[in-house]
Protein backbone atom coordinates (compact mmCIF):
# COMPACT_ATOMS: atom_id res chain seq x y z
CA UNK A 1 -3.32 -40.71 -20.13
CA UNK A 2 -3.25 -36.97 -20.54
CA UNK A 3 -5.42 -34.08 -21.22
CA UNK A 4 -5.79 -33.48 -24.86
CA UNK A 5 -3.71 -30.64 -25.14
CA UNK A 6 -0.31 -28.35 -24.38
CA UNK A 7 -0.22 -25.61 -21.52
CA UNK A 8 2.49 -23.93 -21.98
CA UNK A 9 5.52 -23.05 -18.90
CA UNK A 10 4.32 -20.49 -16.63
CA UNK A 11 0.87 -20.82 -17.39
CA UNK A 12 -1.65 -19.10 -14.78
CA UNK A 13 -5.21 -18.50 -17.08
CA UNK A 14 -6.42 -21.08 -19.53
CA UNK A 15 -9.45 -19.71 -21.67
CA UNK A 16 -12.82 -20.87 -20.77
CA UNK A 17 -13.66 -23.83 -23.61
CA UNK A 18 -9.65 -25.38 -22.96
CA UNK A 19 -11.05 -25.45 -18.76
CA UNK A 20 -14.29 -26.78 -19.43
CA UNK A 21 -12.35 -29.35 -21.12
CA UNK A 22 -10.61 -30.53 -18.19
CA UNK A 23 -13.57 -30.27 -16.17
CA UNK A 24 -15.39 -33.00 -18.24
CA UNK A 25 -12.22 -35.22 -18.83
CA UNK A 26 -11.70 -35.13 -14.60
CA UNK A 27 -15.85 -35.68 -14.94
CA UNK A 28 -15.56 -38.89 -17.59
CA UNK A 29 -11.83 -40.52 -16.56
CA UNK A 30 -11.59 -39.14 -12.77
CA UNK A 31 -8.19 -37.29 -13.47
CA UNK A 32 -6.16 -35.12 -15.79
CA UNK A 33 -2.45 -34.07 -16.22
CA UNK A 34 -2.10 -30.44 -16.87
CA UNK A 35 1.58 -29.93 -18.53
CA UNK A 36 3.45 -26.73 -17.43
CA UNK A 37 1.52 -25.57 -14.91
CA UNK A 38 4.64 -24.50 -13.23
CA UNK A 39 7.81 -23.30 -14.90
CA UNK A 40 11.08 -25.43 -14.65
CA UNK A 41 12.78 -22.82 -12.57
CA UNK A 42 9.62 -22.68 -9.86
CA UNK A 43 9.95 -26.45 -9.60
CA UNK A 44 13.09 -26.48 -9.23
CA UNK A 45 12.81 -23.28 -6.62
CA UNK A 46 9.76 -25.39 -4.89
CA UNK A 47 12.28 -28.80 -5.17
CA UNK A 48 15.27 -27.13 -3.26
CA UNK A 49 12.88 -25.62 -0.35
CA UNK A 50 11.09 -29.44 -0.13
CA UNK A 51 14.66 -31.01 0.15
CA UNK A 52 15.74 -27.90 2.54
CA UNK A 53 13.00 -29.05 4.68
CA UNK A 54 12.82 -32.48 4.98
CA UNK A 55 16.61 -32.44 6.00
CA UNK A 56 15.58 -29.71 8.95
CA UNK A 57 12.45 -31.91 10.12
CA UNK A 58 12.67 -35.33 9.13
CA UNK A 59 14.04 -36.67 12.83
CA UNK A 60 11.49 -35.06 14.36
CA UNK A 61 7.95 -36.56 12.49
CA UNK A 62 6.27 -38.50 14.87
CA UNK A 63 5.91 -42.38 14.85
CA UNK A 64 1.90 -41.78 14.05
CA UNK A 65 1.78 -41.28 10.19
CA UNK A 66 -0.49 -41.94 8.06
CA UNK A 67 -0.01 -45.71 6.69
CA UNK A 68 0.41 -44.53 3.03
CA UNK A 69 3.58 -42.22 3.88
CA UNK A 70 5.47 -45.02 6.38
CA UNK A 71 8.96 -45.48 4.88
CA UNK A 72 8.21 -42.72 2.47
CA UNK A 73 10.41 -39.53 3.10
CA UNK A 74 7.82 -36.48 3.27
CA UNK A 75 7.57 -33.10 4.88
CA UNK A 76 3.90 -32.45 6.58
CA UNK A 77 2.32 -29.07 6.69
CA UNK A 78 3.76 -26.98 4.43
CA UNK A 79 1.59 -24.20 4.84
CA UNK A 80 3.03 -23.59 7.90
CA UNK A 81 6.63 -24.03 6.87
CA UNK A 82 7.63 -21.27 4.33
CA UNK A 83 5.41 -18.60 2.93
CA UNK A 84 6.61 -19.66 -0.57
CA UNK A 85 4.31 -23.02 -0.15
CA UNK A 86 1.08 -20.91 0.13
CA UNK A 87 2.06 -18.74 -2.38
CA UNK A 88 2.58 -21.68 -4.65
CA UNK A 89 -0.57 -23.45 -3.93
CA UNK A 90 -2.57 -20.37 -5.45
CA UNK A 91 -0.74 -19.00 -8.30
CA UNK A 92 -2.25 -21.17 -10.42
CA UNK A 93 -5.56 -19.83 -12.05
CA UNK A 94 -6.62 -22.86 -13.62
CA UNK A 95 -6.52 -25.02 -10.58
CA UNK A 96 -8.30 -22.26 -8.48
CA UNK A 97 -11.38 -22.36 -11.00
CA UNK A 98 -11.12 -26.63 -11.59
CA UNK A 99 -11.69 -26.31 -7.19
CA UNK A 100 -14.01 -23.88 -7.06
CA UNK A 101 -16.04 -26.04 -10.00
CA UNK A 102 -16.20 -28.93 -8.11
CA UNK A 103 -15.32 -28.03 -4.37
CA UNK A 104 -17.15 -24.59 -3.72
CA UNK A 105 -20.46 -25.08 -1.28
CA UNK A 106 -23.30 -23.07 -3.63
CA UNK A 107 -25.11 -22.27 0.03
CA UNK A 108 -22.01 -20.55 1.72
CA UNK A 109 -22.90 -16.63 0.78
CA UNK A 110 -19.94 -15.04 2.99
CA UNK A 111 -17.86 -15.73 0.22
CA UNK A 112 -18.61 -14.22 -2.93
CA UNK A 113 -19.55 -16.49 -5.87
CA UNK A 114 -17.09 -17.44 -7.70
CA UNK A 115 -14.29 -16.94 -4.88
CA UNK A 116 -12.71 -20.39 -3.59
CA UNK A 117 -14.37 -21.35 -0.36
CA UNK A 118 -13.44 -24.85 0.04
CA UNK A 119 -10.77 -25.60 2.89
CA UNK A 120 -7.08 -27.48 2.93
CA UNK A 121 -7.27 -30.51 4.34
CA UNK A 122 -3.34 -31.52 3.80
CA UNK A 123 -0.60 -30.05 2.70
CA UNK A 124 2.64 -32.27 2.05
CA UNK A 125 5.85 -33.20 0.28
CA UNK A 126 6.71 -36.49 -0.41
CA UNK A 127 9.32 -38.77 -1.93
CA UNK A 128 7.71 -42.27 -2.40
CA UNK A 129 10.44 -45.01 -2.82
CA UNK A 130 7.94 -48.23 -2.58
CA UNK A 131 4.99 -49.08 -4.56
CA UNK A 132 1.81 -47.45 -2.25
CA UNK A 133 -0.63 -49.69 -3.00
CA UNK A 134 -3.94 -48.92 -4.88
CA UNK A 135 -6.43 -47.03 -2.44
CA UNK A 136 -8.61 -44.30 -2.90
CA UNK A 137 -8.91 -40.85 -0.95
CA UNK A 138 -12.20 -40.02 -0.11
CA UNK A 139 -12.53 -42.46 2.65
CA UNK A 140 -16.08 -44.06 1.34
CA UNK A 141 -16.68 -45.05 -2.10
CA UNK A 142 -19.90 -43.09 -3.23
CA UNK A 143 -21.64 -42.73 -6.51
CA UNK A 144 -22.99 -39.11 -8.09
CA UNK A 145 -22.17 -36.34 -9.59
CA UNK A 146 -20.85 -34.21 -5.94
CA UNK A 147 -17.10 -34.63 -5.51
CA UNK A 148 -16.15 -33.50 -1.45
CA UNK A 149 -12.43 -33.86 -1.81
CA UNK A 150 -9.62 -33.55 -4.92
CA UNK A 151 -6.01 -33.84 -4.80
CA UNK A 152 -3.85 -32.61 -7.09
CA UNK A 153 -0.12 -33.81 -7.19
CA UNK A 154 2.62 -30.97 -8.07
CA UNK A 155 5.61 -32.81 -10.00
CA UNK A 156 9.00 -31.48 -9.17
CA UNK A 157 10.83 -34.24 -10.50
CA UNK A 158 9.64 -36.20 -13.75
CA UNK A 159 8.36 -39.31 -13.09
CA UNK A 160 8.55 -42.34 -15.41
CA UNK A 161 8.94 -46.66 -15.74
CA UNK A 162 12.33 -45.85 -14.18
CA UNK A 163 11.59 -43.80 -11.38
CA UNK A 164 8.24 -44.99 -10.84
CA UNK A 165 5.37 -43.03 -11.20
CA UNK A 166 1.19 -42.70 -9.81
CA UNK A 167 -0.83 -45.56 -11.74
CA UNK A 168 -4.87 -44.57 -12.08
CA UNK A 169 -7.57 -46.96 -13.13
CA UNK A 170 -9.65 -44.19 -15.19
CA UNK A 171 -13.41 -44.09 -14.61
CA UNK A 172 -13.13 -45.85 -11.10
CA UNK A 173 -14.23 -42.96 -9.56
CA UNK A 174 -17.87 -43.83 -10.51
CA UNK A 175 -17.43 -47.69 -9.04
CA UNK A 176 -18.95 -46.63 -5.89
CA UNK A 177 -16.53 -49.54 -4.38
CA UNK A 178 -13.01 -50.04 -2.74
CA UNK A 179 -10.65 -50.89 -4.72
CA UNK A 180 -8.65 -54.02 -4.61
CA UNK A 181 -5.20 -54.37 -5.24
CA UNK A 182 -6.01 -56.90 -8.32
CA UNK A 183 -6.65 -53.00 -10.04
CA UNK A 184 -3.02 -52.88 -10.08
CA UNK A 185 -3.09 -54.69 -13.53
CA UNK A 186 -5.58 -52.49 -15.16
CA UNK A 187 -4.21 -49.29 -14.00
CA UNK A 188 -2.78 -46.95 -16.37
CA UNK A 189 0.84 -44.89 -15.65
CA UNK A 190 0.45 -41.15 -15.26
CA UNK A 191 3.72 -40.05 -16.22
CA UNK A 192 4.71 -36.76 -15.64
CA UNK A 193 7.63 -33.64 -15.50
CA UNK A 194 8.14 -31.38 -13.49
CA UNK A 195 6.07 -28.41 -13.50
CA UNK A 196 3.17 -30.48 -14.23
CA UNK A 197 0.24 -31.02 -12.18
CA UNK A 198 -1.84 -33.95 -11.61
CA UNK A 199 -5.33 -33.59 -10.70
CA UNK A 200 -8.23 -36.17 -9.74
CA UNK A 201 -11.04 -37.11 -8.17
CA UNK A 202 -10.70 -38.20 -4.46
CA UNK A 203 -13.24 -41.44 -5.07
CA UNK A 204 -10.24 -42.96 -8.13
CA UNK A 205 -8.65 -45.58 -7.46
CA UNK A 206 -4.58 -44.70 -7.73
CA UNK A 207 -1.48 -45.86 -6.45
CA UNK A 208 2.20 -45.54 -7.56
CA UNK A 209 4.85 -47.83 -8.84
CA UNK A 210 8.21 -48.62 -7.29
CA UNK A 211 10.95 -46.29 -7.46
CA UNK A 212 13.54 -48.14 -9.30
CA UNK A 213 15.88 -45.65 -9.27
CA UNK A 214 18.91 -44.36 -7.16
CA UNK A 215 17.08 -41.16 -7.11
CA UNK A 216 14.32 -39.11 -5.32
CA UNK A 217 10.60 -38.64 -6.80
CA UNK A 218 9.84 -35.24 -4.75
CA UNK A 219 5.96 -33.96 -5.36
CA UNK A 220 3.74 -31.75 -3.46
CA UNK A 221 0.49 -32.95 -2.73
């Protein structure tokens, strides 16, 4: 599934009925794909710096990773790696005001209104090779309205049936349950290219498909 219209490369401001848009279809479904977020040469800038990286640091991760990434190539903390990862994380405009929609605490005043005051919680680049199996993020299924936590998933290579790709089951954000791994067959594919951006709801139930290929899947999450 994807949002129900074109963004086009380099894209940093999206007018305000085209946002409110993907505000209610992340509302309704639990997710959106934005298209173009990013350009094809800042992927591919943010692609060579992820591979740079996990070839400097990958014999050094500790044993103690989270179960979700074991067997899965990634680089952790990228925040405190390059400050190109930062810089990436915030150019986009339309992701700043989809997190301050849904993240931003209306009681914190030390911030101005309107500014991002939500925190980073995780910062990573991973490959995934396996099928991860379907889970959700928020740690508790919950029902309401108040989302605490949101991923959003920056493609730097496309992902399809070949490569694999994440699988969502739309709308299971309002279960208020775990999911089961019997979702798998009534998840839909999210496929994606780079530059794009996936964004959902921390209570969906998601997972990925197998990486088929002889190749790597790199995203930022």
């Amino acid at each position: 599934m994807t949002s129900n219209g074109e963004i086009g490369d380099q894209m940093s401001t999206i007018d305000t009925p085209r946002l409110g848009t993907l505000i209610d279809e992340i509302e309704e479904v639990g997710y959106c794909r934005i298209p173009g977020v990013y350009s094809k040469d800042r992927a591919a800038d943010a692609l060579d710096k992820v591979r740079w990286w996990y070839e400097r640091t990958k014999d050094n991760t500790s044993d103690n990773v989270p179960f979700l990434n074991i067997g899965q190539p990634t680089v952790y903390n990228l925040q405190n790696k390059d400050p190109f990862f930062p810089e990436l994380l915030f150019e986009p405009e339309v992701m700043q005001d989809i997190l301050v929609h849904f993240l931003n605490d209306q009681w914190f005043k030390q911030i101005p209104e309107g500014e991002p005051n939500y925190i980073l919680r995780s910062y990573i680049a991973r490959s995934s090779n396996s099928q991860l199996p379907m889970h959700l993020d928020s740690f508790v299924p919950y029902t309401g309205s108040h989302v605490f936590i949101m991923q959003y998933s920056i493609i730097l290579e496309d992902q399809n049936a070949d490569n694999g790709c994440t699988v969502v089951v739309p709308g299971s954000h309002l279960a208020g349950e775990y999911t089961t791994q019997d979702t798998f067959d009534d998840a839909v594919r999210v496929e994606s290219e780079a530059g794009d951006v996936v964004i959902w709801d921390s209570r969906l139930w998601h997972g990925t498909t197998e990486n088929a290929s002889d190749t790597t899947r790199w995203a930022i999450v």
